[in-house]
C-alpha atoms as a PDB file:
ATOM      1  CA  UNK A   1     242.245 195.853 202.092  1.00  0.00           C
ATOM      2  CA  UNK A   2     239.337 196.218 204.305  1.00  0.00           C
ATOM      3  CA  UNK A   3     236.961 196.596 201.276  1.00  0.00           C
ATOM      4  CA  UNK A   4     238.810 193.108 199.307  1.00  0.00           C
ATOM      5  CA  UNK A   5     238.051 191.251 202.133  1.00  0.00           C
ATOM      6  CA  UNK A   6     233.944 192.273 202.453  1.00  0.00           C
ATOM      7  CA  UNK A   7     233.972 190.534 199.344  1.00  0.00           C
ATOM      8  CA  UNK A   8     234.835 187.035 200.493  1.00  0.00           C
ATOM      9  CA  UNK A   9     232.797 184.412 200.734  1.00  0.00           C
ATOM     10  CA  UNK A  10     233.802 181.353 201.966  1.00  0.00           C
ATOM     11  CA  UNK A  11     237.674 180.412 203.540  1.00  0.00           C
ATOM     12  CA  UNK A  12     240.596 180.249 201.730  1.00  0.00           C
ATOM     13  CA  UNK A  13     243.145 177.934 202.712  1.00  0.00           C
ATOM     14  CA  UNK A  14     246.789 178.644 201.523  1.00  0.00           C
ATOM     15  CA  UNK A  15     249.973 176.600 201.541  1.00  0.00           C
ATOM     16  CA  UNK A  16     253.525 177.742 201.566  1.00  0.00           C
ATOM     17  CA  UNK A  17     256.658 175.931 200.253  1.00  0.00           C
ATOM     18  CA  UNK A  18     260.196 177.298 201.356  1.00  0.00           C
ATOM     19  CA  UNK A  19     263.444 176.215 201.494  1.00  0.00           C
ATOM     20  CA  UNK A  20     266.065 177.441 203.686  1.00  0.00           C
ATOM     21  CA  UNK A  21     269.431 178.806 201.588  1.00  0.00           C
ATOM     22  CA  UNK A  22     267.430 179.218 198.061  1.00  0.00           C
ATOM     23  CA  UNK A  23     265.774 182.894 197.488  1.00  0.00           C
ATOM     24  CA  UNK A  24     265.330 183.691 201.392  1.00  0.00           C
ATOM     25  CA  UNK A  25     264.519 187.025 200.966  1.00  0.00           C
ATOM     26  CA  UNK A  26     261.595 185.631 198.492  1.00  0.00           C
ATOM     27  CA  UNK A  27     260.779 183.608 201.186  1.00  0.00           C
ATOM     28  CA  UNK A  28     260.429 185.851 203.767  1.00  0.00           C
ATOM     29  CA  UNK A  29     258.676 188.248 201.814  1.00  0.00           C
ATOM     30  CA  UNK A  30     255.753 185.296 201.400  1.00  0.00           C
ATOM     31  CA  UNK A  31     255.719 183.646 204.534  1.00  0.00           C
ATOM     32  CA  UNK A  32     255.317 187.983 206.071  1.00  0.00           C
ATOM     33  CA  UNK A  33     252.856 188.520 203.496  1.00  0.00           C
ATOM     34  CA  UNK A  34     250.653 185.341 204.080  1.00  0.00           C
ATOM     35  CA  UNK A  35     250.913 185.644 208.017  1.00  0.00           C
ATOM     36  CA  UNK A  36     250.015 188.941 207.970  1.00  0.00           C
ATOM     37  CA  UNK A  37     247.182 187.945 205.724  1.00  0.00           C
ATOM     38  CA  UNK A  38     245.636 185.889 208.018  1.00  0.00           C
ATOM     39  CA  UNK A  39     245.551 188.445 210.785  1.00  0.00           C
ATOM     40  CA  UNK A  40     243.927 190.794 208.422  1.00  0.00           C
ATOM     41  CA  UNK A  41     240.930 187.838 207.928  1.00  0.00           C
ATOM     42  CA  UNK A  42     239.668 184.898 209.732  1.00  0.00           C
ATOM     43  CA  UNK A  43     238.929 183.617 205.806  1.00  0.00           C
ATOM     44  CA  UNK A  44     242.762 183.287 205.410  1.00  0.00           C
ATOM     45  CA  UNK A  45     244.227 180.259 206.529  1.00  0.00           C
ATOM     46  CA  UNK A  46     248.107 178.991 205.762  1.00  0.00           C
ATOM     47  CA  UNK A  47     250.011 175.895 206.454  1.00  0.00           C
ATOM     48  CA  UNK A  48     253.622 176.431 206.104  1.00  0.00           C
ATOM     49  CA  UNK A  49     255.748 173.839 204.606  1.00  0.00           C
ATOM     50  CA  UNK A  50     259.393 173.569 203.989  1.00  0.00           C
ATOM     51  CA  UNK A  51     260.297 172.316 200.033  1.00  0.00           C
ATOM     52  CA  UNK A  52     261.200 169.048 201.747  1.00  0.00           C
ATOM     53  CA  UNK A  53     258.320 167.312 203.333  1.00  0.00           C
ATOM     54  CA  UNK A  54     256.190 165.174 202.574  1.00  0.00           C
ATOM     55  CA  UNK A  55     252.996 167.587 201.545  1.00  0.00           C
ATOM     56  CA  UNK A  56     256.206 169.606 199.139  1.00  0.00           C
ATOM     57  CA  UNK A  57     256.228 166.260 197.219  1.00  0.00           C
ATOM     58  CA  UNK A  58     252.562 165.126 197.335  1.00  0.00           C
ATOM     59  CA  UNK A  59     251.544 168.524 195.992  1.00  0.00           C
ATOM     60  CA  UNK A  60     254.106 168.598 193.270  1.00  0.00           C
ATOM     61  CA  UNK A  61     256.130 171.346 194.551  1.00  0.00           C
ATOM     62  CA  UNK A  62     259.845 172.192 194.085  1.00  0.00           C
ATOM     63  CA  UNK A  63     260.666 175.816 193.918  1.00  0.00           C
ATOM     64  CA  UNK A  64     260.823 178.205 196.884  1.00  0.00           C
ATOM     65  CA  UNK A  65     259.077 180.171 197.464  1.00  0.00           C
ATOM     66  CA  UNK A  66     255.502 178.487 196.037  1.00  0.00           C
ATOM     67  CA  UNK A  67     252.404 179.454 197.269  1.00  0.00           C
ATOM     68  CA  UNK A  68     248.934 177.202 196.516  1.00  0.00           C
ATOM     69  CA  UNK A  69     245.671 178.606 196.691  1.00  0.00           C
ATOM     70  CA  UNK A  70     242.863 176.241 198.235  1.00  0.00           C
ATOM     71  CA  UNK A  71     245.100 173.271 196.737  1.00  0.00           C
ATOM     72  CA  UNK A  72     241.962 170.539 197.669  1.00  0.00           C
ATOM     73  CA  UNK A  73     239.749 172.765 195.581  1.00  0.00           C
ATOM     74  CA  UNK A  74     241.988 174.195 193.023  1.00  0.00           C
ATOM     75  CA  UNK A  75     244.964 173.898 190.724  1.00  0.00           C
ATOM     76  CA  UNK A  76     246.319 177.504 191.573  1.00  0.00           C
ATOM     77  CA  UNK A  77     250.185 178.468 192.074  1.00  0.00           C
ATOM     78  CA  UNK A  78     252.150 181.496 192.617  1.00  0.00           C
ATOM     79  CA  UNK A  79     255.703 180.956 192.661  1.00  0.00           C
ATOM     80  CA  UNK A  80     257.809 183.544 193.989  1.00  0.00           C
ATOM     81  CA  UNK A  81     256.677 185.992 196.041  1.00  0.00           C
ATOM     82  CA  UNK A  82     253.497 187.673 195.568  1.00  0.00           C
ATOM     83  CA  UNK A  83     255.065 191.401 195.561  1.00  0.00           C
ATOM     84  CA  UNK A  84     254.257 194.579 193.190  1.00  0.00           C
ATOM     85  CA  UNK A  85     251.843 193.890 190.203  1.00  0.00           C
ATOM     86  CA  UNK A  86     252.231 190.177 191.208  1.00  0.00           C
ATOM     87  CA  UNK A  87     250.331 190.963 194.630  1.00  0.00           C
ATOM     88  CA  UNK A  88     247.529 192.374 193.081  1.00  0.00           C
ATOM     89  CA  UNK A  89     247.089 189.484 190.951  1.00  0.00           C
ATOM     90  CA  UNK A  90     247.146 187.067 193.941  1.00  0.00           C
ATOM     91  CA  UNK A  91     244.854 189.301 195.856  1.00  0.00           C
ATOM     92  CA  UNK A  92     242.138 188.687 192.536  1.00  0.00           C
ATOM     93  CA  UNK A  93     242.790 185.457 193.118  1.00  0.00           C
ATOM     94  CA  UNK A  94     242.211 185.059 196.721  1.00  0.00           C
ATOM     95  CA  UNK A  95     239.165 186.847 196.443  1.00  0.00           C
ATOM     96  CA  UNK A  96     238.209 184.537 193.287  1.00  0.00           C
ATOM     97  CA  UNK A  97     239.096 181.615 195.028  1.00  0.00           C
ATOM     98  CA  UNK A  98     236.719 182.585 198.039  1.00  0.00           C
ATOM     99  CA  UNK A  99     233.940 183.427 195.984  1.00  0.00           C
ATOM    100  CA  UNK A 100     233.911 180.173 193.802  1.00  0.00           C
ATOM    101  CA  UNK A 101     234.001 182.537 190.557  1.00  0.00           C
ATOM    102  CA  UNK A 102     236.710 182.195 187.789  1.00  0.00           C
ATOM    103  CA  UNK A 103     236.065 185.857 186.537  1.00  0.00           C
ATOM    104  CA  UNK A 104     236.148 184.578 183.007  1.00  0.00           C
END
């Protein structure tokens, strides 16, 4: 992880949308993930959010869990939680998303 993180660039903010009583162990698996995350880099930043607040609704979000990816910049969504092959593709994202690159 040490050598994904040389490669960002700028911050990456991150949301996270959960709701209590609807795929917990999802949930915890994302909101552990992301916080540990942001120990690993001062580039990572989360807000957590449960499905029922007001930023759940102005960002569009109703499954738990749902992850966004520098939502004021970007129109990037994981939902569920970012484990197995589906980590790797987050962490190209992340990385993507820090860089300003699409990779295309």
């Amino acid at each position: 992880l040490t050598d994904l993180f040389a490669k960002f660039q700028a911050p990456v903010d991150l949301e996270v949308f959960t709701a209590s009583g609807v795929n917990d162990s999802y949930n915890d698996f994302a909101r552990t993930f992301i916080t540990d995350l942001t120990r690993l880099s001062p580039k990572v930043r989360a807000a957590f959010h449960n499905l029922d607040s007001v930023e759940a609704r102005k960002r569009g979000v109703d499954r738990s869990p749902t992850i966004l990816l520098a939502p004021d910049r970007l129109s990037v969504r994981f939902t569920g939680a970012p484990a197995g092959e589906e980590g790797r593709t987050f962490m190209t994202a992340l990385i993507l998303a820090s860089t300003g690159k699409s990779g295309l």
